[in-house]
PDB file of N, CA and C in Angstrom:
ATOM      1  N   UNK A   1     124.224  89.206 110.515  1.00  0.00           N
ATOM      2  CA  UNK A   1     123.911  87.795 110.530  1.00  0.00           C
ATOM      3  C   UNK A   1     123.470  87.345 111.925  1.00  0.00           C
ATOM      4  N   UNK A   2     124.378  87.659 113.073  1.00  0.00           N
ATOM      5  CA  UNK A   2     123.809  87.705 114.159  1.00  0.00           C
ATOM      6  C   UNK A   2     121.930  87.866 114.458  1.00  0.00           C
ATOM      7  N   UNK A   3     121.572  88.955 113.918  1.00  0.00           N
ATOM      8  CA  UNK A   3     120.225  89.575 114.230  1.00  0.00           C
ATOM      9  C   UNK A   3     119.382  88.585 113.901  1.00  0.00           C
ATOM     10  N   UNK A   4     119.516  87.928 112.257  1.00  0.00           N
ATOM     11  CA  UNK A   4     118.673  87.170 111.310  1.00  0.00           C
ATOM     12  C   UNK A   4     119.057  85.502 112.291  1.00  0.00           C
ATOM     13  N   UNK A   5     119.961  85.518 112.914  1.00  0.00           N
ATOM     14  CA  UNK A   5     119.996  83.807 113.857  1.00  0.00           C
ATOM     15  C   UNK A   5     118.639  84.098 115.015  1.00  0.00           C
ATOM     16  N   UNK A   6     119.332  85.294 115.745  1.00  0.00           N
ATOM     17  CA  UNK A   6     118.362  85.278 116.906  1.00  0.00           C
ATOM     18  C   UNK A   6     116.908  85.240 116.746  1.00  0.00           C
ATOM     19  N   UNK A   7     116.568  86.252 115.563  1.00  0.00           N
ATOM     20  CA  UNK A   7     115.078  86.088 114.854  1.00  0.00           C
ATOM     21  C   UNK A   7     114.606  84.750 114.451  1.00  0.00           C
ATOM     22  N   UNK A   8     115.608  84.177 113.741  1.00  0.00           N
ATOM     23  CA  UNK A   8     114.854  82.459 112.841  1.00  0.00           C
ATOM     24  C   UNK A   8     114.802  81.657 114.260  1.00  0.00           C
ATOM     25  N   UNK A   9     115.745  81.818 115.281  1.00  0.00           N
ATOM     26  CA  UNK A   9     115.542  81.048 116.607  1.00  0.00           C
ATOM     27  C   UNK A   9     114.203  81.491 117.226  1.00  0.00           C
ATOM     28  N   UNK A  10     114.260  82.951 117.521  1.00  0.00           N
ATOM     29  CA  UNK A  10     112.943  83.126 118.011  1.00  0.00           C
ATOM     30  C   UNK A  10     111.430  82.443 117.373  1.00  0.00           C
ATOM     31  N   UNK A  11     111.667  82.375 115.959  1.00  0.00           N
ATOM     32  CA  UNK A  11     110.454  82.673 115.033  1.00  0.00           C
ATOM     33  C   UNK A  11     110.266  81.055 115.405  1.00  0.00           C
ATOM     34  N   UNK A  12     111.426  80.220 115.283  1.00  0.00           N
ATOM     35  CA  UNK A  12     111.124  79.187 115.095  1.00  0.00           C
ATOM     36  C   UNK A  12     110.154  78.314 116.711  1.00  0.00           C
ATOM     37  N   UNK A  13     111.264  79.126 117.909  1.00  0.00           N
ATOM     38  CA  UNK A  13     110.822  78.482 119.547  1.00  0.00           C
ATOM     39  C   UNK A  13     109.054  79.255 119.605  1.00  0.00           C
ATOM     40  N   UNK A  14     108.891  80.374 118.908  1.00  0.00           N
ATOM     41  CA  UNK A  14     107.018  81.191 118.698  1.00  0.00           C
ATOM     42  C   UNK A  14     106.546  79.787 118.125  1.00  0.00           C
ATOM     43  N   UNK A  15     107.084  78.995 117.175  1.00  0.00           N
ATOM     44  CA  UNK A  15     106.147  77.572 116.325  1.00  0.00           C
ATOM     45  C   UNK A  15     106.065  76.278 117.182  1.00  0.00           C
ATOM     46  N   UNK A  16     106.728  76.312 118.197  1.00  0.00           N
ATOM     47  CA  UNK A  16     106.677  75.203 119.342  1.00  0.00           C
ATOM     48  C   UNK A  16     105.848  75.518 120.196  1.00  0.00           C
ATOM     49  N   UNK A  17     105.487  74.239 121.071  1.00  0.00           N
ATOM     50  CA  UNK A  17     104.700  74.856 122.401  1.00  0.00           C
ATOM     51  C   UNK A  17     105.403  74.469 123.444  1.00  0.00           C
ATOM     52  N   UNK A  18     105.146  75.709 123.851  1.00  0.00           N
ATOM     53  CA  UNK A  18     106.025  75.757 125.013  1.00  0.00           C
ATOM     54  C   UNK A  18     105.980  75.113 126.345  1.00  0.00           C
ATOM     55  N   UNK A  19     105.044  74.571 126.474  1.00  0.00           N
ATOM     56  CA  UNK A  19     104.601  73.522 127.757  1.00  0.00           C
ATOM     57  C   UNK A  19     104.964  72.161 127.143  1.00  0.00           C
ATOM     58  N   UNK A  20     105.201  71.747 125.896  1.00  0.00           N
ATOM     59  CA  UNK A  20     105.522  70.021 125.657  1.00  0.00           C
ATOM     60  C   UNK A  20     106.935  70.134 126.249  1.00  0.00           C
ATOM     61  N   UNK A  21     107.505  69.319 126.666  1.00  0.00           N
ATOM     62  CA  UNK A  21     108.542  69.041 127.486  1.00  0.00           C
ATOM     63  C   UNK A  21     109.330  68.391 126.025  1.00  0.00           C
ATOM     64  N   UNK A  22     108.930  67.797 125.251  1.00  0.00           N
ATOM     65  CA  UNK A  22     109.823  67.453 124.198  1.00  0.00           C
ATOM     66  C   UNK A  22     110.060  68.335 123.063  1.00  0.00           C
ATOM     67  N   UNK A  23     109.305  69.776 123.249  1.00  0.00           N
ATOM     68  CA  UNK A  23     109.549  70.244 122.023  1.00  0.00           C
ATOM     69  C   UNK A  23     110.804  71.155 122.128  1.00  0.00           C
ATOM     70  N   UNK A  24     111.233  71.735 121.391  1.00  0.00           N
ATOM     71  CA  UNK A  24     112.593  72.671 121.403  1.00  0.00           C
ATOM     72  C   UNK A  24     112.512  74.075 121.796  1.00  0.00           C
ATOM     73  N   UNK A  25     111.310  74.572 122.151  1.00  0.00           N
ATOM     74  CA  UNK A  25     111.059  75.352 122.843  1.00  0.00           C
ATOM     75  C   UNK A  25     112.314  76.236 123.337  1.00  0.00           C
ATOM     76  N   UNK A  26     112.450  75.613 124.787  1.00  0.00           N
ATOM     77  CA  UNK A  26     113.572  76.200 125.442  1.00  0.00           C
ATOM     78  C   UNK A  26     114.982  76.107 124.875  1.00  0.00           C
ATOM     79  N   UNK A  27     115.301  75.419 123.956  1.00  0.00           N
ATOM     80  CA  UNK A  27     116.676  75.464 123.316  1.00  0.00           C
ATOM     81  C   UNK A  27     116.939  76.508 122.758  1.00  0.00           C
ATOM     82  N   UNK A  28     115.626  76.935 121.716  1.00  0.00           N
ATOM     83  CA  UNK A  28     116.202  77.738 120.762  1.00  0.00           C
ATOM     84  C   UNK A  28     115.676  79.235 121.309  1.00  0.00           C
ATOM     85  N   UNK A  29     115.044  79.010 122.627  1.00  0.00           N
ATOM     86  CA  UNK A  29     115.052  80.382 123.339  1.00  0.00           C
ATOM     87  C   UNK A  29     116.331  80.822 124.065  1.00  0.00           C
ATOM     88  N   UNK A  30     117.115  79.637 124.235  1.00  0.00           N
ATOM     89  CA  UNK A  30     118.885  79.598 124.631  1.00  0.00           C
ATOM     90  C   UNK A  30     119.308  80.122 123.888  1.00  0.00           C
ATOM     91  N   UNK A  31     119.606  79.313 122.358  1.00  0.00           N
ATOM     92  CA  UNK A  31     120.053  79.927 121.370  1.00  0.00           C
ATOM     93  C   UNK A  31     119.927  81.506 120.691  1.00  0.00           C
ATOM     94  N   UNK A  32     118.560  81.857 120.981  1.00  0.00           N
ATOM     95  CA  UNK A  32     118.435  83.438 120.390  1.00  0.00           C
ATOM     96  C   UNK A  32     119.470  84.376 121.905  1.00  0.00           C
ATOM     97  N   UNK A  33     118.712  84.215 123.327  1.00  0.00           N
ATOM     98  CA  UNK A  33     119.610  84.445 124.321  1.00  0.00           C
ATOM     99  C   UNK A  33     121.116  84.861 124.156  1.00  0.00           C
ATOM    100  N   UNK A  34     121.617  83.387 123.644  1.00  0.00           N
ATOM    101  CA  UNK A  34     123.257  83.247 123.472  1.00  0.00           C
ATOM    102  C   UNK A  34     123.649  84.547 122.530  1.00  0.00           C
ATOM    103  N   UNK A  35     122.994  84.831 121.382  1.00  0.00           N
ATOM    104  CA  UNK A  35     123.320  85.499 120.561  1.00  0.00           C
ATOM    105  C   UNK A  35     123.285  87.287 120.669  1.00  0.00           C
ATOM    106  N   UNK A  36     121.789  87.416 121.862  1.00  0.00           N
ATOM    107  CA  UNK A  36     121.508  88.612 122.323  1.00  0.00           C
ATOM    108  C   UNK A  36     122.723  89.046 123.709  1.00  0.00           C
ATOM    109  N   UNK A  37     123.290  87.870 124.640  1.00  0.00           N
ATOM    110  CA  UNK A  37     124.451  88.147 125.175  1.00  0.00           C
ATOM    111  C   UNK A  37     125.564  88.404 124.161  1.00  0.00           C
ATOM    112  N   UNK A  38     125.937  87.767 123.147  1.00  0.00           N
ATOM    113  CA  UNK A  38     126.979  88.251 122.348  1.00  0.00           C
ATOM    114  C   UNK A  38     127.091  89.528 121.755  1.00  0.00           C
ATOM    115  N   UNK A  39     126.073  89.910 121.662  1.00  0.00           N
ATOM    116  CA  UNK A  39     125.597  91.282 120.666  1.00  0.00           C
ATOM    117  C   UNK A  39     126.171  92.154 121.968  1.00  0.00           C
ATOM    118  N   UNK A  40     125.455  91.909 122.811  1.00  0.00           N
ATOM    119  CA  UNK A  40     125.654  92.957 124.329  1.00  0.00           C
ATOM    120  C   UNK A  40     127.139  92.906 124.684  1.00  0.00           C
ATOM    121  N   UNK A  41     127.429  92.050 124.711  1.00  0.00           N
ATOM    122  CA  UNK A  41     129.531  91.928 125.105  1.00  0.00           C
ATOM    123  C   UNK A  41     130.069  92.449 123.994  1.00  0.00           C
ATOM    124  N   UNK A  42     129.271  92.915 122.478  1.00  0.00           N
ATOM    125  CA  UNK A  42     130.547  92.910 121.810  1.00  0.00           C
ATOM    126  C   UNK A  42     130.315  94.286 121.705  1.00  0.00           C
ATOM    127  N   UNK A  43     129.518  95.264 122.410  1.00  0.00           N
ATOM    128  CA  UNK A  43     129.640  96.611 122.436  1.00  0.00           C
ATOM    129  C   UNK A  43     130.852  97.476 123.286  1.00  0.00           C
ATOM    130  N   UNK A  44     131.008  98.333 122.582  1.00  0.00           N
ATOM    131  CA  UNK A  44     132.509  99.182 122.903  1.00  0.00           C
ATOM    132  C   UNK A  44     132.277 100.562 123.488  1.00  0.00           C
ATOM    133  N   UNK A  45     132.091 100.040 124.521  1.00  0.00           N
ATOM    134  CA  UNK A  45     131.974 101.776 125.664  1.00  0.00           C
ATOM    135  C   UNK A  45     132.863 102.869 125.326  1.00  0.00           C
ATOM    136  N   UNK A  46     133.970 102.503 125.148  1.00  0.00           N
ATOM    137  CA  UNK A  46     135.147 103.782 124.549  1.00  0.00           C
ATOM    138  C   UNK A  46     134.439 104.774 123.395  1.00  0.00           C
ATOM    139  N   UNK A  47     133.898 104.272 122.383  1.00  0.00           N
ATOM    140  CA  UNK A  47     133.800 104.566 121.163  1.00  0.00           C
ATOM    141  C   UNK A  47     132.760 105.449 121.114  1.00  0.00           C
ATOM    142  N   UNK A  48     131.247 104.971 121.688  1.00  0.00           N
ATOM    143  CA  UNK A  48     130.186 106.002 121.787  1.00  0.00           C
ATOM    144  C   UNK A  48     129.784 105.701 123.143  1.00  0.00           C
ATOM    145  N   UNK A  49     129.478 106.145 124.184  1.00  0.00           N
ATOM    146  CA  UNK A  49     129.136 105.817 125.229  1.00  0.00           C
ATOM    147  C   UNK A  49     127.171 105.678 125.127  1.00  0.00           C
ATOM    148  N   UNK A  50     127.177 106.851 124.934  1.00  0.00           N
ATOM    149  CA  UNK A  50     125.661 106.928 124.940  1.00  0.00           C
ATOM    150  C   UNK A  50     125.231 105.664 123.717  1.00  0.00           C
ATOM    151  N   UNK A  51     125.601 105.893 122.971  1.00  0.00           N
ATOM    152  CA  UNK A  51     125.010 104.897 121.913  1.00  0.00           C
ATOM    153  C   UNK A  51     125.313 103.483 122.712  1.00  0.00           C
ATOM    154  N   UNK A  52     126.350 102.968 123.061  1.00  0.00           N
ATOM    155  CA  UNK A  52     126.334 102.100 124.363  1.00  0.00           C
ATOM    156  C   UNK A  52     125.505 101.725 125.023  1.00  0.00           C
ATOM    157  N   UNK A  53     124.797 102.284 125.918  1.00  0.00           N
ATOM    158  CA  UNK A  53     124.147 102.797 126.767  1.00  0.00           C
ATOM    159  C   UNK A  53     122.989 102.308 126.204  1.00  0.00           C
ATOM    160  N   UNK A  54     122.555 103.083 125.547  1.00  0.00           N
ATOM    161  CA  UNK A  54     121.093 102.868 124.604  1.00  0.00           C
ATOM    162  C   UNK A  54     120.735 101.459 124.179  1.00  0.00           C
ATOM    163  N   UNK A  55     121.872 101.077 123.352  1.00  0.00           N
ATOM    164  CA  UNK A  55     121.810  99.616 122.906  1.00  0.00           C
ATOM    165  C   UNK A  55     121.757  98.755 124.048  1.00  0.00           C
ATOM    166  N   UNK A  56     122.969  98.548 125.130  1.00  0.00           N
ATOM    167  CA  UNK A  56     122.991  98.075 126.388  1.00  0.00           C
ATOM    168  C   UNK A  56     121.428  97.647 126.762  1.00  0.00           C
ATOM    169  N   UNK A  57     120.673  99.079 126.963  1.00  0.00           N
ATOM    170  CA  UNK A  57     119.373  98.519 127.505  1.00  0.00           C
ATOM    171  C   UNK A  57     118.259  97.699 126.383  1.00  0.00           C
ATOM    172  N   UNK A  58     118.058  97.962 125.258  1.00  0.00           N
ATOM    173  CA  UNK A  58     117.776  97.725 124.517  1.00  0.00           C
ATOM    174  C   UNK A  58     117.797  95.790 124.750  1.00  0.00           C
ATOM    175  N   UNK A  59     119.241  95.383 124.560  1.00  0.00           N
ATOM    176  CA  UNK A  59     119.605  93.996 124.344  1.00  0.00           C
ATOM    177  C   UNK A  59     119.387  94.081 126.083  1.00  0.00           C
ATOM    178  N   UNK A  60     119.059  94.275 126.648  1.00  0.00           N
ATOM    179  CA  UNK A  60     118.363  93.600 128.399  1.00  0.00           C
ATOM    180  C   UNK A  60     117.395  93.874 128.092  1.00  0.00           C
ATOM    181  N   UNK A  61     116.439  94.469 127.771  1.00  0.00           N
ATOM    182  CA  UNK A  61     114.745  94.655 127.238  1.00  0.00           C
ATOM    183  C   UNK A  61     115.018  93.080 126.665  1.00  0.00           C
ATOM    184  N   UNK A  62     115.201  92.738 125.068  1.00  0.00           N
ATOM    185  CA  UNK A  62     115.402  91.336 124.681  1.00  0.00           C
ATOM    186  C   UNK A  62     115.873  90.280 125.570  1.00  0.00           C
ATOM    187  N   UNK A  63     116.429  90.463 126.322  1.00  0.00           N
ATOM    188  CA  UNK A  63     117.085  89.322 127.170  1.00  0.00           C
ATOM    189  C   UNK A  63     115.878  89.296 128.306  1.00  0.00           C
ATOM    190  N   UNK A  64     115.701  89.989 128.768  1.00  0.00           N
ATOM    191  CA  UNK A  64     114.619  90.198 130.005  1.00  0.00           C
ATOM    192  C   UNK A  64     112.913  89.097 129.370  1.00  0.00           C
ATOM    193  N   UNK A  65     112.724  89.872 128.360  1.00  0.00           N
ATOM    194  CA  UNK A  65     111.505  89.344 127.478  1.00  0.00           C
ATOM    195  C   UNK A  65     111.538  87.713 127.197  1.00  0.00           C
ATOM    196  N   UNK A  66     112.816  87.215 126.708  1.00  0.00           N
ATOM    197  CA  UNK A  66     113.175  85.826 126.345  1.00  0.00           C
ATOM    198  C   UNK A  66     113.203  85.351 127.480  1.00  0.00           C
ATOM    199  N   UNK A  67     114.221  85.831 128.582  1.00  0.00           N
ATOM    200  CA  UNK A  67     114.142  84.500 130.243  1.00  0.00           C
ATOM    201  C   UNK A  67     112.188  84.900 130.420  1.00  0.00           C
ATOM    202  N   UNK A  68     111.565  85.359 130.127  1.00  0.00           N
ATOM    203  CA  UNK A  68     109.959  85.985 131.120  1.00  0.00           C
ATOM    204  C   UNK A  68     109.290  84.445 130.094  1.00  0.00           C
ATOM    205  N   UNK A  69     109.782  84.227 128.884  1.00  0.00           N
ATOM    206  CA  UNK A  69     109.403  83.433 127.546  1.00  0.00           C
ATOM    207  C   UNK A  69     109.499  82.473 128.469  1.00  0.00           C
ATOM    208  N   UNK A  70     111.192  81.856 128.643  1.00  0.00           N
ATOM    209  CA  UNK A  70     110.994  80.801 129.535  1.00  0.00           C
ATOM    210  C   UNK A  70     110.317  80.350 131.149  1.00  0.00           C
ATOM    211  N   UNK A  71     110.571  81.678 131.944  1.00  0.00           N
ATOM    212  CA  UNK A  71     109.827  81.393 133.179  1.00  0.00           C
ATOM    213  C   UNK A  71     108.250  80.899 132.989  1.00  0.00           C
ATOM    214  N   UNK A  72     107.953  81.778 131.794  1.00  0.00           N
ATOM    215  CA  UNK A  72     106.446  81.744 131.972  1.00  0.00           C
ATOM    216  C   UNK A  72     106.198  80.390 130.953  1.00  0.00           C
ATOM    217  N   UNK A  73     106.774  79.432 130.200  1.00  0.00           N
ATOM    218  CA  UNK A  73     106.469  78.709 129.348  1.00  0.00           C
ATOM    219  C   UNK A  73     105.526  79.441 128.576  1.00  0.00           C
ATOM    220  N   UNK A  74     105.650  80.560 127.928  1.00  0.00           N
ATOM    221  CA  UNK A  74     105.068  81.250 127.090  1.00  0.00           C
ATOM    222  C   UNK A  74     105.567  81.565 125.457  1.00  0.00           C
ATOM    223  N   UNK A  75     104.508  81.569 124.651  1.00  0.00           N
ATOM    224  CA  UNK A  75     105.220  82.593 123.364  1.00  0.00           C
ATOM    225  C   UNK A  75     105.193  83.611 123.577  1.00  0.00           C
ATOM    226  N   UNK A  76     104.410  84.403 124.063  1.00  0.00           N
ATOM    227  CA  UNK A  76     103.725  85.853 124.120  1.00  0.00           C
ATOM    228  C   UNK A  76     105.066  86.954 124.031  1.00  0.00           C
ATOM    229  N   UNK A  77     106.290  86.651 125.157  1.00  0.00           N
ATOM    230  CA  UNK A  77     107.110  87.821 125.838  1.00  0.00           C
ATOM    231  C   UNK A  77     107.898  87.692 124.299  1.00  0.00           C
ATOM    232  N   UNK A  78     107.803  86.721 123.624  1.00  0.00           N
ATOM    233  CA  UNK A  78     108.901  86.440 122.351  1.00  0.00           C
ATOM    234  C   UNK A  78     108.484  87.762 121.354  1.00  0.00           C
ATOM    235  N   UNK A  79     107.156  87.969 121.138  1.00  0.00           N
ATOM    236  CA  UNK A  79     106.910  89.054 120.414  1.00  0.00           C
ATOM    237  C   UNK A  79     107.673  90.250 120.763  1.00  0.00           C
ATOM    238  N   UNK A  80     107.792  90.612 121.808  1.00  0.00           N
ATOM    239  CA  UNK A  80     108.257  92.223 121.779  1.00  0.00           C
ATOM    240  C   UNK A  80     109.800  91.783 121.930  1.00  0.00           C
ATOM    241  N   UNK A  81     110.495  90.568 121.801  1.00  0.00           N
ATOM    242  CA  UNK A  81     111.808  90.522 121.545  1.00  0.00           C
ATOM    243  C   UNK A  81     111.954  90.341 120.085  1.00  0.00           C
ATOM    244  N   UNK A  82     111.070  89.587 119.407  1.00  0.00           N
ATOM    245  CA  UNK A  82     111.642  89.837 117.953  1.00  0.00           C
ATOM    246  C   UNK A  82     111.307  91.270 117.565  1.00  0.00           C
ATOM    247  N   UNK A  83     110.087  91.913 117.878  1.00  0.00           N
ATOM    248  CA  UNK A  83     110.524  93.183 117.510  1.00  0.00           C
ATOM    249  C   UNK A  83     110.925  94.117 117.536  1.00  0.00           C
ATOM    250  N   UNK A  84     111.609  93.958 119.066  1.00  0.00           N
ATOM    251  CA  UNK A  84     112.945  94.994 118.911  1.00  0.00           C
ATOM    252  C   UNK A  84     114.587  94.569 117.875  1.00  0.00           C
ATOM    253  N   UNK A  85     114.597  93.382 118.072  1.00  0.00           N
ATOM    254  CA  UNK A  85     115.318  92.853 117.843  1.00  0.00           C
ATOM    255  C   UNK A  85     115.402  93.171 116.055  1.00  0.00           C
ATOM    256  N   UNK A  86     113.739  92.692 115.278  1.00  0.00           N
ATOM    257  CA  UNK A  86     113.752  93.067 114.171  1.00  0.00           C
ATOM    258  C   UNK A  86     113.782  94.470 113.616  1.00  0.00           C
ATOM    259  N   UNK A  87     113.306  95.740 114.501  1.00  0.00           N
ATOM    260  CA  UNK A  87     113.988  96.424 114.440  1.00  0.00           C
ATOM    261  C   UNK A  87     115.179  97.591 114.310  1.00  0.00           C
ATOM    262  N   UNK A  88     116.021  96.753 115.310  1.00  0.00           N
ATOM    263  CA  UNK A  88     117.786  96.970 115.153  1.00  0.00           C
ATOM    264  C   UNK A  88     118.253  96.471 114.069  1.00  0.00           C
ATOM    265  N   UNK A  89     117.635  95.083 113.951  1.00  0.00           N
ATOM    266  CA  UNK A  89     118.111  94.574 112.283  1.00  0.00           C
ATOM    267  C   UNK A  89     117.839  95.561 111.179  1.00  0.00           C
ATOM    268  N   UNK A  90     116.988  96.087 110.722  1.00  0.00           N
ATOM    269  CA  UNK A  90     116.650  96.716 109.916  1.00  0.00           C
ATOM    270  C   UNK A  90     117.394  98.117 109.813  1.00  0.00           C
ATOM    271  N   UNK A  91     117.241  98.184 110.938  1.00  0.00           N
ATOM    272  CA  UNK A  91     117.978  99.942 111.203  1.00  0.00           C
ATOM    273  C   UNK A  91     119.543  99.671 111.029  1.00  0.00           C
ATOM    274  N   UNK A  92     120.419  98.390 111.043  1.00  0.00           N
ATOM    275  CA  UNK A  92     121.680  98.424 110.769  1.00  0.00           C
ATOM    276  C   UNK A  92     121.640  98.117 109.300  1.00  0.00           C
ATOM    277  N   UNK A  93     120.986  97.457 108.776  1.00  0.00           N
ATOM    278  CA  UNK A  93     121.110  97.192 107.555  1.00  0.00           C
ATOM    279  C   UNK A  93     120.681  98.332 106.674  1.00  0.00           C
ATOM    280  N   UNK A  94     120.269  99.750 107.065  1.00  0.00           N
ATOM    281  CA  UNK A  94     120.364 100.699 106.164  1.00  0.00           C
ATOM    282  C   UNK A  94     121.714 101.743 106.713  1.00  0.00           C
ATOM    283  N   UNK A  95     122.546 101.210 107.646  1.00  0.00           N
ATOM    284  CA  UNK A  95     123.727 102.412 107.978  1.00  0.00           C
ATOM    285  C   UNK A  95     124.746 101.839 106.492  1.00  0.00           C
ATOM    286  N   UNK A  96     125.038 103.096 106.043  1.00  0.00           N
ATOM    287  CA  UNK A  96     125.944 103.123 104.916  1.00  0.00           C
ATOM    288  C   UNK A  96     127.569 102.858 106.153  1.00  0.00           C
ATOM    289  N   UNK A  97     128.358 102.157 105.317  1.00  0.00           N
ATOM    290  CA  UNK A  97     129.584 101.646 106.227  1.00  0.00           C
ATOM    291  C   UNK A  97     130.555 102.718 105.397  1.00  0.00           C
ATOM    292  N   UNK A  98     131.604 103.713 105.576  1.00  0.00           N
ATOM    293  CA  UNK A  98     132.140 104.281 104.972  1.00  0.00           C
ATOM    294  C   UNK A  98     133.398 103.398 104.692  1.00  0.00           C
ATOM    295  N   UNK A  99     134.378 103.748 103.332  1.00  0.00           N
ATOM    296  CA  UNK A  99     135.651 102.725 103.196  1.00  0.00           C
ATOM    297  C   UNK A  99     136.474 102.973 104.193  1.00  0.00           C
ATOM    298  N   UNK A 100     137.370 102.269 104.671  1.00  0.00           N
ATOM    299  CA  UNK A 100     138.334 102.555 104.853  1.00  0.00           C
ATOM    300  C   UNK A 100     139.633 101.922 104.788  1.00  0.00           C
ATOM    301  N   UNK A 101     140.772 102.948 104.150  1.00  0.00           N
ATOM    302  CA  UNK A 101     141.738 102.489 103.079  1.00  0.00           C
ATOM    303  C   UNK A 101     141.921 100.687 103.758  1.00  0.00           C
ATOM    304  N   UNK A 102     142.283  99.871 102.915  1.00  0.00           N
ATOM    305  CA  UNK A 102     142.634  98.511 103.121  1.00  0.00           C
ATOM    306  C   UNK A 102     141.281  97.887 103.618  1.00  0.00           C
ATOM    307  N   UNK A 103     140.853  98.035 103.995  1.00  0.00           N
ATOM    308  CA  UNK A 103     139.252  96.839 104.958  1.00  0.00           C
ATOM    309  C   UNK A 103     138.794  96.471 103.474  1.00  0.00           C
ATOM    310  N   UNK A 104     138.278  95.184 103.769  1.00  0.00           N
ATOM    311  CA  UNK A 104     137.468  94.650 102.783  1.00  0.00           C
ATOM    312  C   UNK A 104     136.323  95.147 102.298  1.00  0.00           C
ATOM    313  N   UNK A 105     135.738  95.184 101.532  1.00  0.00           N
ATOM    314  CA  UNK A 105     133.873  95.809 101.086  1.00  0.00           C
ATOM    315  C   UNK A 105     133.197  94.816 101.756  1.00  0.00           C
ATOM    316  N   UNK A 106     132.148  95.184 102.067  1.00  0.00           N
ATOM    317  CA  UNK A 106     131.205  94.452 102.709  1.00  0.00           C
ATOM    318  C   UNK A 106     130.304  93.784 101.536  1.00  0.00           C
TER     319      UNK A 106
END
């Protein structure tokens, strides 16, 4: 759910222009941001490091691309953040989650 916020934020701040001072532009380039820092804090170095690692840079590629969005009052840098971003979405939504005894089903 995370992935599909940061995307509809992105998709939506790509439909603004980014030089009107009244449009929402920069909010919802905050908002996708906020969500690409959360993704990044909620990774667990113990568990896989390298996979860590990988993702780590990955979500600073997105984060890097979105502040370049805002420095530059641009759409342009937003493209190669939704599609990494859309991406990772896709690629988690085909990992099979195995049970385990008591956890809820997804």
């Amino acid at each position: 759910m995370l992935y599909a916020g940061a995307l509809r934020f992105i998709d939506r701040a790509a439909a603004c222009d980014p030089r009107d001072p009244t449009s929402q532009f920069v909010d919802l380039v905050y908002r996708a941001e906020a969500i690409v820092t959360e993704l990044h804090l909620s990774l667990e170095a113990q568990a896989e490091p390298e996979f860590v690692e990988r993702m780590g840079s990955l979500y600073d590629f997105v984060s890097s691309e979105l502040q370049q969005a805002l420095v530059e009052r641009s759409v342009e840098p937003l493209d190669n953040a939704r599609a990494v971003l859309a991406k990772l979405a896709d690629a988690w939504s085909r990992v099979e989650v195995e049970a385990v005894p008591g956890a809820p089903r997804p």
